[in-house]
C-alpha atoms as a PDB file:
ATOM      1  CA  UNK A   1     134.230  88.012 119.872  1.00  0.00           C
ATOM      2  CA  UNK A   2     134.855  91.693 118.116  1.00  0.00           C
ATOM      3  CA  UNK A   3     135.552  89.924 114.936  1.00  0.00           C
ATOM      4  CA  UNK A   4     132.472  87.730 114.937  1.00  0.00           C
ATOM      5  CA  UNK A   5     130.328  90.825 115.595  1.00  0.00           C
ATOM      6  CA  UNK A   6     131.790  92.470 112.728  1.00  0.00           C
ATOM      7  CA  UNK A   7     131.513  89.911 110.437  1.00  0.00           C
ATOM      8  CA  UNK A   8     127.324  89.498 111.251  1.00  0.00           C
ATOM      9  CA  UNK A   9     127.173  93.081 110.338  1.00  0.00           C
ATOM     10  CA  UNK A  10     128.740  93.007 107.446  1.00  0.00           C
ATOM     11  CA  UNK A  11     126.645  89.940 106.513  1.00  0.00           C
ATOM     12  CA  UNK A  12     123.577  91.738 107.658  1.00  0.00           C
ATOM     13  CA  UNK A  13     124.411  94.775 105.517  1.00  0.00           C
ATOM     14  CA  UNK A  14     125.639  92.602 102.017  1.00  0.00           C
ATOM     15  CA  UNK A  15     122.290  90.986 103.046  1.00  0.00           C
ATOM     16  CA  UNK A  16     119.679  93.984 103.324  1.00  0.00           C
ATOM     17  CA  UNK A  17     121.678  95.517 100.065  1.00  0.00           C
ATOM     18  CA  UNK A  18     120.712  92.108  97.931  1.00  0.00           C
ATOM     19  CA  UNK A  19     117.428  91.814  99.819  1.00  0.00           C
ATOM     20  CA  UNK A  20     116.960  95.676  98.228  1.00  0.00           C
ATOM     21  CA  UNK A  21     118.207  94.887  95.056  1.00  0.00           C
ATOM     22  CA  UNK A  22     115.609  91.760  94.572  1.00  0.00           C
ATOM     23  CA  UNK A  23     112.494  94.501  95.349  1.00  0.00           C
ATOM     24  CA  UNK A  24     113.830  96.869  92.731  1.00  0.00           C
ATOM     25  CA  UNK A  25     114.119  93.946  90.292  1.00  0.00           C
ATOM     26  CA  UNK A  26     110.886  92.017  91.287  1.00  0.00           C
ATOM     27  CA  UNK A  27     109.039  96.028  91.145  1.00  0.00           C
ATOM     28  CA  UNK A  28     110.601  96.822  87.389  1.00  0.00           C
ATOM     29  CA  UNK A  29     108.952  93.179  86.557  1.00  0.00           C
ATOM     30  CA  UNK A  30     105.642  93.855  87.796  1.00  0.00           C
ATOM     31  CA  UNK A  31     105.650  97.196  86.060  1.00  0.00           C
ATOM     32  CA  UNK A  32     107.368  95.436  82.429  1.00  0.00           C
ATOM     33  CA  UNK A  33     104.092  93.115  83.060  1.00  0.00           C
ATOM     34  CA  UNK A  34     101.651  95.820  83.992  1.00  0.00           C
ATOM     35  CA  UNK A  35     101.149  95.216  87.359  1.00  0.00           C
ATOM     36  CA  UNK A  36     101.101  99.005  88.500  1.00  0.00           C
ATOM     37  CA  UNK A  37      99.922  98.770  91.513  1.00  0.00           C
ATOM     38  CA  UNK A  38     102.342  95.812  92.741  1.00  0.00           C
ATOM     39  CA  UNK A  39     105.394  97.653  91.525  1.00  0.00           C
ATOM     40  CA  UNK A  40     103.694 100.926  93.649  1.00  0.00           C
ATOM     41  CA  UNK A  41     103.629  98.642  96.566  1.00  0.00           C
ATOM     42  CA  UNK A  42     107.185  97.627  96.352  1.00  0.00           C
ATOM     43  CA  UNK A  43     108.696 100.880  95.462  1.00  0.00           C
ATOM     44  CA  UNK A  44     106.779 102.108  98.315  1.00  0.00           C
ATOM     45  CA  UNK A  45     108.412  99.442 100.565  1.00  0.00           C
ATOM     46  CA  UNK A  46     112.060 100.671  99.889  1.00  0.00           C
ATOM     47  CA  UNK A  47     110.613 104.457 100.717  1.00  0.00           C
ATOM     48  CA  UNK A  48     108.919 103.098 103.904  1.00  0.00           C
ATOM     49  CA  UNK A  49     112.601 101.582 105.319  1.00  0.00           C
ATOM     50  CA  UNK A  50     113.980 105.147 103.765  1.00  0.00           C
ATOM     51  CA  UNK A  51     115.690 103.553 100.807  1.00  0.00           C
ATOM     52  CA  UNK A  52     115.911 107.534  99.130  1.00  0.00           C
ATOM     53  CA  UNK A  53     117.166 107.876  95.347  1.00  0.00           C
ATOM     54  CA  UNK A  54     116.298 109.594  92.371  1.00  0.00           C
ATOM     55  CA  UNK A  55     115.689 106.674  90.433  1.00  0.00           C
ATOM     56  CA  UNK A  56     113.270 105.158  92.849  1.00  0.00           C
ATOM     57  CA  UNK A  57     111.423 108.247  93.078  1.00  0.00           C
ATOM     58  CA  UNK A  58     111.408 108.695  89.126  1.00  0.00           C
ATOM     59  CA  UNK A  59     110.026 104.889  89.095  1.00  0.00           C
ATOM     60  CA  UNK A  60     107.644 104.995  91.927  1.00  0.00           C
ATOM     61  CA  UNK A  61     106.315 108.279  89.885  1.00  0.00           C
ATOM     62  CA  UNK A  62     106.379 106.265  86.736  1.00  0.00           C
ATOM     63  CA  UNK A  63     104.192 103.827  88.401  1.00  0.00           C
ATOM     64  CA  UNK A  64     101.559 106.196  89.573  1.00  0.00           C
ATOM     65  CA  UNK A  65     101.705 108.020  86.485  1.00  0.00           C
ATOM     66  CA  UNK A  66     100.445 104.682  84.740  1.00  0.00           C
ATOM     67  CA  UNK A  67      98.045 103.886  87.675  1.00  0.00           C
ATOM     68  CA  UNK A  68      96.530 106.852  86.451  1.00  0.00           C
ATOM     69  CA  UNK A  69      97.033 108.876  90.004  1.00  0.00           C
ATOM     70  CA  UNK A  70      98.713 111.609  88.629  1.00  0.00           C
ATOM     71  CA  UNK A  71      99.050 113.998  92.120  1.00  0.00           C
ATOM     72  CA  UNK A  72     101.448 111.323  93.487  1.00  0.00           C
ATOM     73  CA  UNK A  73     102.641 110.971  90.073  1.00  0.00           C
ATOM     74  CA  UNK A  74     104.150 114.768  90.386  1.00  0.00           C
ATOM     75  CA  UNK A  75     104.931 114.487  93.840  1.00  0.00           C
ATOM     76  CA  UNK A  76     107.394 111.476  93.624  1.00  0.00           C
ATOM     77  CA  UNK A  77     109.000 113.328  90.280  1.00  0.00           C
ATOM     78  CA  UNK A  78     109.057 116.711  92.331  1.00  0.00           C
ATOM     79  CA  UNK A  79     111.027 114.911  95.169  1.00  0.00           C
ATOM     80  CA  UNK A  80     113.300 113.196  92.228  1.00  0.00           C
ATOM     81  CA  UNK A  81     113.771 116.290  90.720  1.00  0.00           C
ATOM     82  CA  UNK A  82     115.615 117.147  94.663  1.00  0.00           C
ATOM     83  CA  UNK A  83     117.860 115.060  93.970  1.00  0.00           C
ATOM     84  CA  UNK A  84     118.578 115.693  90.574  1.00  0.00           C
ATOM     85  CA  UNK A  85     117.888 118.933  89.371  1.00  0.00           C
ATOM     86  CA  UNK A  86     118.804 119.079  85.934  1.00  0.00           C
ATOM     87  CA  UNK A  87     117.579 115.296  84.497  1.00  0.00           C
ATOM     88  CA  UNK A  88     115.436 116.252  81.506  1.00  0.00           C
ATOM     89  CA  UNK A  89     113.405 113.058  81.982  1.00  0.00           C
ATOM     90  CA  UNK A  90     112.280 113.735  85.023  1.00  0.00           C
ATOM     91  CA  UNK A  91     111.391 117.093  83.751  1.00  0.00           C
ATOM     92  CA  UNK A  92     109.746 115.701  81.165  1.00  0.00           C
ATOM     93  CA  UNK A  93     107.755 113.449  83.046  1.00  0.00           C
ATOM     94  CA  UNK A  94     106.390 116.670  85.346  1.00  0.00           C
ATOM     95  CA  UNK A  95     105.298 118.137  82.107  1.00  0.00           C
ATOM     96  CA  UNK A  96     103.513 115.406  80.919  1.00  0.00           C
ATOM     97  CA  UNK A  97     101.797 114.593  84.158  1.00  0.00           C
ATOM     98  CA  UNK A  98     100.565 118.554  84.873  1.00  0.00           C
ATOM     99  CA  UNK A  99      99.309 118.076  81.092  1.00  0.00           C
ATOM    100  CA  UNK A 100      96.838 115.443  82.825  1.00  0.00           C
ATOM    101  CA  UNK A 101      95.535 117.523  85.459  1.00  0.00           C
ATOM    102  CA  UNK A 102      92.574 119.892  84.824  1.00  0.00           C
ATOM    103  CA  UNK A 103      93.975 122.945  86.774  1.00  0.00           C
ATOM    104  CA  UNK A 104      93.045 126.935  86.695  1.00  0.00           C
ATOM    105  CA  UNK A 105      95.931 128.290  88.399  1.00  0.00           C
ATOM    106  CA  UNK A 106      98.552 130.435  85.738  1.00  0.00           C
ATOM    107  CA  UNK A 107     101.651 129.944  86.963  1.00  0.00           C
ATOM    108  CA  UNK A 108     103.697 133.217  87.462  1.00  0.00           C
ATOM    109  CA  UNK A 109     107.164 133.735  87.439  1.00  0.00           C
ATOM    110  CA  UNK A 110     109.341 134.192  90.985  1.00  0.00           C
ATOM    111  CA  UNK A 111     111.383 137.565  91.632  1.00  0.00           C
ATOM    112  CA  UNK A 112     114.428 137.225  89.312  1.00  0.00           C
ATOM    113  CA  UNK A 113     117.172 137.156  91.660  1.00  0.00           C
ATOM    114  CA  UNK A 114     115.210 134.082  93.313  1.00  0.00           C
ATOM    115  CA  UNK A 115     115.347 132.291  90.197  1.00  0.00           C
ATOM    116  CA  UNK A 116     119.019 133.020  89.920  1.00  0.00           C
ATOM    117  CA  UNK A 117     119.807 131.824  93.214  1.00  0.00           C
ATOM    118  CA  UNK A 118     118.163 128.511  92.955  1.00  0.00           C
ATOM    119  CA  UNK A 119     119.117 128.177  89.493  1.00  0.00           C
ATOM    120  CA  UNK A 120     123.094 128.484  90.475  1.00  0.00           C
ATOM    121  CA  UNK A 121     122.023 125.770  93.077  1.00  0.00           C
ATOM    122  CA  UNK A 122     120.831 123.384  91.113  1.00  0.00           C
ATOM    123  CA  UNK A 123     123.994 123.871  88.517  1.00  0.00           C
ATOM    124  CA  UNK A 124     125.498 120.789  90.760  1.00  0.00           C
ATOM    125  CA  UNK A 125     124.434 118.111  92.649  1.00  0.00           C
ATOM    126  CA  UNK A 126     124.925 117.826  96.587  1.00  0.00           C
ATOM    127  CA  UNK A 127     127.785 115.668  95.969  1.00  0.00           C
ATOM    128  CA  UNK A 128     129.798 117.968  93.734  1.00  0.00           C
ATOM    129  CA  UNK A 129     129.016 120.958  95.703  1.00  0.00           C
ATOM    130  CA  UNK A 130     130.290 119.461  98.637  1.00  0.00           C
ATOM    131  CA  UNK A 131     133.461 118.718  97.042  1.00  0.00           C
ATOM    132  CA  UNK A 132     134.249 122.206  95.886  1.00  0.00           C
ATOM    133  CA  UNK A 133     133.547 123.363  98.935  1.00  0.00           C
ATOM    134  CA  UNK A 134     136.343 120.639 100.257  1.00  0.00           C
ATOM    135  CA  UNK A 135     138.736 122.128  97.560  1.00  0.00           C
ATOM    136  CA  UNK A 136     137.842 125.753  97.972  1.00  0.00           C
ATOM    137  CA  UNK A 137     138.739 125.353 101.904  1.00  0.00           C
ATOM    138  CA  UNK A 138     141.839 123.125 100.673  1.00  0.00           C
ATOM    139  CA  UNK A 139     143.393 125.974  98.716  1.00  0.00           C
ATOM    140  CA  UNK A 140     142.380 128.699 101.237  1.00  0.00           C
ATOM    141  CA  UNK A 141     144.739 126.954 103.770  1.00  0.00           C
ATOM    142  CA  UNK A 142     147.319 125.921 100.797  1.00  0.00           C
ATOM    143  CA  UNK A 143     147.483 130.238 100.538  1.00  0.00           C
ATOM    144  CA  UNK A 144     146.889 130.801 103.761  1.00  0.00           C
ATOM    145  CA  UNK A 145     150.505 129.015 104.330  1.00  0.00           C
ATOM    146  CA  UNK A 146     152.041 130.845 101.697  1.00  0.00           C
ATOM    147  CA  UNK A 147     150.933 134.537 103.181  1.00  0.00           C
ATOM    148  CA  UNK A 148     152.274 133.832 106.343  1.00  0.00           C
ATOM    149  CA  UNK A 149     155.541 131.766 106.436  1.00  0.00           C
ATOM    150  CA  UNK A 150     156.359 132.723 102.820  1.00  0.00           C
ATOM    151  CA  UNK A 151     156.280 136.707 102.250  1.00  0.00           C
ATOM    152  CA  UNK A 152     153.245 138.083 104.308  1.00  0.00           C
ATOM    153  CA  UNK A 153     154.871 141.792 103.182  1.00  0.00           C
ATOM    154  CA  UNK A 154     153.608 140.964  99.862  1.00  0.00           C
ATOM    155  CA  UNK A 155     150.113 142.859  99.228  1.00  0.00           C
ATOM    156  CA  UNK A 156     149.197 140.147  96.170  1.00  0.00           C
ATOM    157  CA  UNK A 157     149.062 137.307  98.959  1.00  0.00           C
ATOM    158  CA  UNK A 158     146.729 139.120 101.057  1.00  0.00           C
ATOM    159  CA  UNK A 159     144.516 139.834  98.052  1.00  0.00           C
ATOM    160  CA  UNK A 160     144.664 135.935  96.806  1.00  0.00           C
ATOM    161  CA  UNK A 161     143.793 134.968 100.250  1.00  0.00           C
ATOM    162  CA  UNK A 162     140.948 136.888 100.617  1.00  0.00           C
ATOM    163  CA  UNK A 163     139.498 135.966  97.390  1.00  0.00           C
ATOM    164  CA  UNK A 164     140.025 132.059  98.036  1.00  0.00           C
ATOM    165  CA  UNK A 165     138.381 133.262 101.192  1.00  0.00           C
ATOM    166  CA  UNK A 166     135.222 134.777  99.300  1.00  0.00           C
ATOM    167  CA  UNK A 167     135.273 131.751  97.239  1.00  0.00           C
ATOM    168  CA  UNK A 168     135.002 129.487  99.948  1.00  0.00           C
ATOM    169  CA  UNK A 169     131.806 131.019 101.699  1.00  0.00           C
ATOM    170  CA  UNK A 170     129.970 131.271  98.167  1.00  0.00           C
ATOM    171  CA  UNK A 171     130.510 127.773  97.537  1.00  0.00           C
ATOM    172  CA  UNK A 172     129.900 126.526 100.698  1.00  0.00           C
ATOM    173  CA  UNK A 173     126.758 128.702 101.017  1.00  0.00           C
ATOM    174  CA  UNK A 174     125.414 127.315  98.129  1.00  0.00           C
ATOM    175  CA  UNK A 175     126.609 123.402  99.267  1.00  0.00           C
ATOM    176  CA  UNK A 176     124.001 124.360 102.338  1.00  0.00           C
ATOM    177  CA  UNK A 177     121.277 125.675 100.968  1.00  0.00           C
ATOM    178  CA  UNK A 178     121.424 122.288  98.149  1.00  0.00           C
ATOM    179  CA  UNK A 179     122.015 120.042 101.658  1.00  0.00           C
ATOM    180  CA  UNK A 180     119.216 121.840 103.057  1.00  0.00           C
ATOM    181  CA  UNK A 181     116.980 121.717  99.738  1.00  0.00           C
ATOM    182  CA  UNK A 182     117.626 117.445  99.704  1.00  0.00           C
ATOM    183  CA  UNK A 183     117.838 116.735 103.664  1.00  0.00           C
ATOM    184  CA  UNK A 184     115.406 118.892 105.290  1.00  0.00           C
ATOM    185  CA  UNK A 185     111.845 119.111 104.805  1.00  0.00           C
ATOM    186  CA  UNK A 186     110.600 121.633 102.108  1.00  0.00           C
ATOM    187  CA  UNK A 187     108.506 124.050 102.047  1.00  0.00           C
ATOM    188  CA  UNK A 188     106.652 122.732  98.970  1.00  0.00           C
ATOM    189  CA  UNK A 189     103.256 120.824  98.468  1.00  0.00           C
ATOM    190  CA  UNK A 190     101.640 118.237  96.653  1.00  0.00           C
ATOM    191  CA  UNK A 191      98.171 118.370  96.599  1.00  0.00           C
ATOM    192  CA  UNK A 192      97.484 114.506  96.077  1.00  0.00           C
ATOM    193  CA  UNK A 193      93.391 114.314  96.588  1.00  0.00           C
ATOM    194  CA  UNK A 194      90.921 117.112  95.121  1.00  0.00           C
ATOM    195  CA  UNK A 195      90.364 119.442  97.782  1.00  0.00           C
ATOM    196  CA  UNK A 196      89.042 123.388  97.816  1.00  0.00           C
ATOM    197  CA  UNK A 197      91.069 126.084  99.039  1.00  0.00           C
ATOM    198  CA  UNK A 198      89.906 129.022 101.193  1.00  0.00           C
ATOM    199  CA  UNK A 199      90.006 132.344 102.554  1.00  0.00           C
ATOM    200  CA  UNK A 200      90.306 130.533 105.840  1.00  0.00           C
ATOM    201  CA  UNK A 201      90.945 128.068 108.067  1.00  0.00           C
ATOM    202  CA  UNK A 202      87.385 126.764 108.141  1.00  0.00           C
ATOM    203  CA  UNK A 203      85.537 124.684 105.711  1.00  0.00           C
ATOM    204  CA  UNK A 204      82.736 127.169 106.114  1.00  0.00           C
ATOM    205  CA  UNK A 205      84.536 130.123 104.995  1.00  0.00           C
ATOM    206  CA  UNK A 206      84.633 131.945 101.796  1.00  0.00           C
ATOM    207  CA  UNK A 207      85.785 129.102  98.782  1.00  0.00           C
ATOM    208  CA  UNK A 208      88.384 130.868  96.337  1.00  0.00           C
ATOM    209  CA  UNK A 209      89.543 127.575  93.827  1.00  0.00           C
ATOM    210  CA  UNK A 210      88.526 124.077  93.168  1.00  0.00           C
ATOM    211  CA  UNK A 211      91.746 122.452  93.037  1.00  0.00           C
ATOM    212  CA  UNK A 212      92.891 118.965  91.290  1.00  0.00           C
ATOM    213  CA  UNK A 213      95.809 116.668  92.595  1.00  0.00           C
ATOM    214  CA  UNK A 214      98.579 117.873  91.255  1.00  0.00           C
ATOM    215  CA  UNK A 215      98.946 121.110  92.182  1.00  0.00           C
ATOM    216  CA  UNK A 216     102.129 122.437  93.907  1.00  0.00           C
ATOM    217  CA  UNK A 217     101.989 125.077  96.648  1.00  0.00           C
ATOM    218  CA  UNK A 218     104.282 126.473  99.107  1.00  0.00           C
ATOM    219  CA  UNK A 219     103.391 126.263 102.888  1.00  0.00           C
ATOM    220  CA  UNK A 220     103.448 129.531 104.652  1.00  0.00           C
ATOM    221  CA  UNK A 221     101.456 128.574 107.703  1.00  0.00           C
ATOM    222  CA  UNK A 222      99.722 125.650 109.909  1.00  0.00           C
ATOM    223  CA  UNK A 223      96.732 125.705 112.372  1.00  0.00           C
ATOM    224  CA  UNK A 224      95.557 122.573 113.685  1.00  0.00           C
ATOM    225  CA  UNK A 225      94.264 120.566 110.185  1.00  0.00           C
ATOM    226  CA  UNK A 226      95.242 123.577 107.734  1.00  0.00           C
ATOM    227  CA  UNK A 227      98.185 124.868 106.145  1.00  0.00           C
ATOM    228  CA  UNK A 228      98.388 128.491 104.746  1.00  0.00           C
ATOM    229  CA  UNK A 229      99.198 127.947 101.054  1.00  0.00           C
ATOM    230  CA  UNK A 230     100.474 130.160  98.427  1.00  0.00           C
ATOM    231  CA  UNK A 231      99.671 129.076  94.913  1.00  0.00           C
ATOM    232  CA  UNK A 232     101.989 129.492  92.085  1.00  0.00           C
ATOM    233  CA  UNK A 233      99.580 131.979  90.704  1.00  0.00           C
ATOM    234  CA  UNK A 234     101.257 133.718  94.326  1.00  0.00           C
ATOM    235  CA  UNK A 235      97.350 133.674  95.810  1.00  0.00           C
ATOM    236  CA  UNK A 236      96.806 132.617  99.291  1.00  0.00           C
ATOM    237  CA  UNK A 237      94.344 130.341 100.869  1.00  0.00           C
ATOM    238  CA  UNK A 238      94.247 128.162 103.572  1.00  0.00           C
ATOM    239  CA  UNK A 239      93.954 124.083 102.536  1.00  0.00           C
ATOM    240  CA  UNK A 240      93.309 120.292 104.550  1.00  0.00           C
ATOM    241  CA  UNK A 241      96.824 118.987 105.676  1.00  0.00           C
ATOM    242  CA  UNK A 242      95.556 115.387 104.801  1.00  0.00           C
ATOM    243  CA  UNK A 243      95.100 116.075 100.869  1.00  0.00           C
ATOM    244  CA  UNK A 244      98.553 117.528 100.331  1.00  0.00           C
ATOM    245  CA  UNK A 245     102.191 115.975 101.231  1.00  0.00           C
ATOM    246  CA  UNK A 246     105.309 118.096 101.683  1.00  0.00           C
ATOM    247  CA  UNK A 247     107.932 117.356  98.571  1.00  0.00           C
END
C-alpha cells in the first residue's frame, strides 16, 4: 500500500513538472507569434501556482514590456533581478523599460557603505552563498579538531580558529540577508498604475509628484489604503496601496 502511494506521487510530480513545461513552451509560442497578452496569461499561471524563477520573471517582463505596460514590465525584471543579481540582460531590459516611462524623479545615490553591503551580496547567488557558508562551518570544525585533540598549547591554532570563526559569521551573514532579499517580502515598490503622491495619507492633502508606472519606491509605512513611500530622489509621500506591488 506504501509503495503504491509513492509511486502516485511521483507520477503526480513527473506529471505537474511536464504539465509546467507544456505552459512555458505553449507561452514562448504565443509570444514568437505575437500573442502578448496570451503568453502574459500563461506566464502568469505558473506565478499564480508559485512556479518562481528568474527566467519566468525575465519572460513574463518581456511580455509586458511588448504589451506596452511598462510598470509591470519593471516590476517582473526587478523581482528577476532577486534572483539574479548580476544578469546584464535583465539589467538591460530595466534600462530600456525606465527609458519608456515619462518620470521627474532624479535618482540619488544611497550612503556608500549601503551600496557596499548590498553590492558584496549580490557578488553570489543564494545558492553559492549557502554553500560557502556550508564550507566555512566545515573547516571551522575541521580546525576546531585540530586545536583541541592535536596541540591546543599552540597559539597559531587558536588564531586559525578564530579567523575560520570570523569567516563563518561574515559569510553566513551575508547567505541571510541574500535568503532574506529572495524569500521574504521586500521593502521595494512598483508603482504599476499612474497615481499622485502626497504629503499625506488623504487624497485631499497637499499633492507633491505626478507619478508614472514604473517608478520604484521603498515602503516605510502603511495606514489603512496608503503606504509611506520614499522615492529614489529620498522624498517622502504617502501613495494608494492598490497602484503599487511590493518587488
Amino acid at each position: 500500500m506504501r509503495v503504491i502511494r509513492i509511486l502516485i506521487l511521483v507520477l503526480s510530480v513527473v506529471s505537474g513538472l511536464f504539465s509546467q513545461n507544456d505552459v512555458l513552451i505553449n507561452a514562448k509560442k504565443e509570444y514568437s507569434k505575437g500573442n502578448f497578452a496570451k503568453s502574459i496569461e500563461l506566464y502568469d499561471s505558473l506565478v499564480e501556482s508559485k512556479q518562481y524563477s528568474p527566467e519566468l520573471y525575465y519572460n513574463l517582463g518581456n511580455s509586458y514590456f511588448k504589451q506596452g505596460e511598462f510598470g509591470k514590465a519593471i516590476l517582473n525584471y526587478e523581482k528577476a533581478l532577486k534572483y539574479k543579481p548580476n544578469d546584464n540582460d535583465i539589467k538591460h531590459n530595466i534600462f530600456l523599460a525606465k527609458r519608456k516611462i515619462d518620470s521627474e524623479i532624479v535618482e540619488l545615490p544611497d550612503f556608500f557603505l549601503n551600496r557596499w553591503w548590498i553590492g558584496v551580496t549580490n557578488l553570489f547567488s543564494l545558492g553559492i552563498w549557502t554553500a560557502l557558508s556550508f564550507l566555512s562551518a566545515l573547516l571551522l570544525v575541521i580546525v576546531f579538531g585540530f586545536y583541541w585533540f592535536k596541540d591546543y598549547s599552540f597559539s597559531g591554532w587558536f588564531s586559525l580558529y578564530v579567523f575560520v570563526l570570523i569567516l563563518f559569521l561574515t559569510v553566513s551573514i551575508f547567505a541571510s540577508f541574500r535568503k532574506e532579499k529572495i524569500i521574504y517580502k521586500s521593502d521595494k515598490c512598483i508603482l504599476i498604475k499612474s497615481d499622485s503622491l502626497f504629503n499625506a495619507p488623504d487624497s485631499r492633502s497637499e499633492l507633491l509628484y505626478k507619478l508614472e508606472p514604473g517608478e520604484k519606491f521603498q515602503l516605510i509605512d502603511s495606514i489603512n489604503n496608503w503606504y509611506k513611500v520614499k522615492l529614489l530622489n529620498k522624498e517622502t509621500g504617502w501613495i494608494d496601496k492598490s497602484n503599487c506591488e511590493k518587488i
